[in-house]
Protein backbone atom coordinates (compact mmCIF):
# COMPACT_ATOMS: atom_id res chain seq x y z
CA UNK A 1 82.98 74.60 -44.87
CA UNK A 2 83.90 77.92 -42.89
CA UNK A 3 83.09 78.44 -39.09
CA UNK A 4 79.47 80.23 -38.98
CA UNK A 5 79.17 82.27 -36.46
CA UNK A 6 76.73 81.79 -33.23
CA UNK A 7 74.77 84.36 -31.60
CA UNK A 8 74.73 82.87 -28.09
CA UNK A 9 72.88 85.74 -26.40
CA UNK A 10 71.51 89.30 -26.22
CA UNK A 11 74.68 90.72 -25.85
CA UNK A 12 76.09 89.24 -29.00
CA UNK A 13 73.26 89.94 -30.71
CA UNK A 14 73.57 93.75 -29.74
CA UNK A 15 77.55 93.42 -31.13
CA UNK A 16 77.14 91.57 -34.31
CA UNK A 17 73.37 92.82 -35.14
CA UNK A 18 72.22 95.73 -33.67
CA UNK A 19 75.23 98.03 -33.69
CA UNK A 20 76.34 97.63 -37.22
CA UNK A 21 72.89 98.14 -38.10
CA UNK A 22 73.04 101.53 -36.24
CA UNK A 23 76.58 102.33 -37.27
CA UNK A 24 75.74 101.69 -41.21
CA UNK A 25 72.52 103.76 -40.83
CA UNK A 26 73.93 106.60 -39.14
CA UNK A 27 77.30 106.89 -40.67
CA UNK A 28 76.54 106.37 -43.91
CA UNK A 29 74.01 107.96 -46.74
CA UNK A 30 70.26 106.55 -45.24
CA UNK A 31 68.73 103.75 -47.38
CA UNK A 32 65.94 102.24 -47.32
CA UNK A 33 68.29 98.81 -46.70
CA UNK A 34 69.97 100.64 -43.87
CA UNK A 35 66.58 101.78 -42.67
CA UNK A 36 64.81 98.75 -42.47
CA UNK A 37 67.79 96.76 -41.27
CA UNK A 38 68.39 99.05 -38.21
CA UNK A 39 64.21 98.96 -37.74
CA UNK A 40 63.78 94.97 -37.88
CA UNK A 41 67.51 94.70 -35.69
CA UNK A 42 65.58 96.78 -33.04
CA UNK A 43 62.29 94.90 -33.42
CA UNK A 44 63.68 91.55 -32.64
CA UNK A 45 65.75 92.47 -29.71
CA UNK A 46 62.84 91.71 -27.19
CA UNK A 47 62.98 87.93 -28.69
CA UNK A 48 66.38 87.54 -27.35
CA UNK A 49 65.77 89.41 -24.63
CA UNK A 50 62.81 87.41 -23.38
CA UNK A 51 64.76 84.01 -24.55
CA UNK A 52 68.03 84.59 -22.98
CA UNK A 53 66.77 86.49 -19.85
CA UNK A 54 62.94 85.68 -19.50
CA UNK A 55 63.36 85.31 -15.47
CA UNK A 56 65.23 88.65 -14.75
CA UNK A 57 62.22 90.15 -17.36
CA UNK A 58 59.38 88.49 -14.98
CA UNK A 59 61.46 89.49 -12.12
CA UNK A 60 61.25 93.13 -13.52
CA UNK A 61 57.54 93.45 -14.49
CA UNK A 62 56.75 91.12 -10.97
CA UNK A 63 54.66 88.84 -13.70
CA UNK A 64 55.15 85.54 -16.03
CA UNK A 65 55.32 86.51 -19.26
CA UNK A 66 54.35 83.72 -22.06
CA UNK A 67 55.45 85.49 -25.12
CA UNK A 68 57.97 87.55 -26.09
CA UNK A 69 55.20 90.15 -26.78
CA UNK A 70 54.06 90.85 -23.47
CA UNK A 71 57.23 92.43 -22.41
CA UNK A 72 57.28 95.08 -25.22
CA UNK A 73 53.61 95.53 -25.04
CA UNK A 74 53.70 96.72 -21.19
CA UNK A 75 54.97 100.21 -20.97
CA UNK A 76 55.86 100.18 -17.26
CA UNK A 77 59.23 99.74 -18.51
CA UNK A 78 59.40 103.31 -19.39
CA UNK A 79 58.64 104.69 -16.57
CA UNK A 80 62.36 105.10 -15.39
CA UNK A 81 63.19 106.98 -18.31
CA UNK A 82 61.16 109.81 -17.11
CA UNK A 83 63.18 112.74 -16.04
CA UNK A 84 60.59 113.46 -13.57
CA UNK A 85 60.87 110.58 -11.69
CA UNK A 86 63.35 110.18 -8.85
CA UNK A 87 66.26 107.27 -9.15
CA UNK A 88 65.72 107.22 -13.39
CA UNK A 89 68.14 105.43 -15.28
CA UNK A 90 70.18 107.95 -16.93
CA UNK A 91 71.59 105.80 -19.80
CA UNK A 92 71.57 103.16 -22.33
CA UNK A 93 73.86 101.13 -20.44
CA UNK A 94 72.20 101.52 -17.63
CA UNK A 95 69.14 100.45 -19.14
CA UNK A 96 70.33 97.44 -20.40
CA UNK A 97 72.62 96.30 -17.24
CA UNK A 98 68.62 96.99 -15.37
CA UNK A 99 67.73 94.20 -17.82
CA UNK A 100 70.08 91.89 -19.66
């Protein structure tokens, strides 16, 4: 039997998921495969979010969170992307580093 893989984290899951998803989506002729595969890659990335990072996320919102859910449900965490708002977070990266 071959090595399987492991995703081990949110960062893996961004490499091995998330971005070929986007890459296969955007590069090639849209699909509904490449559509929905990019859409439910996205979706789940607050479940390994919250499971690999749950206490910088409760840090962040200054609250526990018991599900997954209640991370993607608050919308505080848009607030830095604002371009009104002094100190935003000007990228992705940055984004994520904020986070992850």
């Amino acid at each position: 039997m071959a090595d399987m893989e492991v995703l081990d984290g949110p960062r893996r899951y961004y490499a091995e998921v998330m971005k070929p998803a986007y890459d296969e989506f955007f590069e090639l002729p849209s699909s509904f495969r490449t559509a929905f595969n990019l859409a439910s890659s996205l979706f789940h990335f607050h479940e390994w979010l919250y499971e690999y990072s749950r206490a910088k996320l409760e840090a962040h919102f200054g609250k526990p969170l018991n599900t997954p859910g209640e991370a993607r449900s608050d919308k505080t965490w848009l607030l830095p992307l604002d371009p009104r708002r002094e100190g935003r977070v000007n990228s992705i990266e940055q984004r994520r580093a904020a986070v992850v």
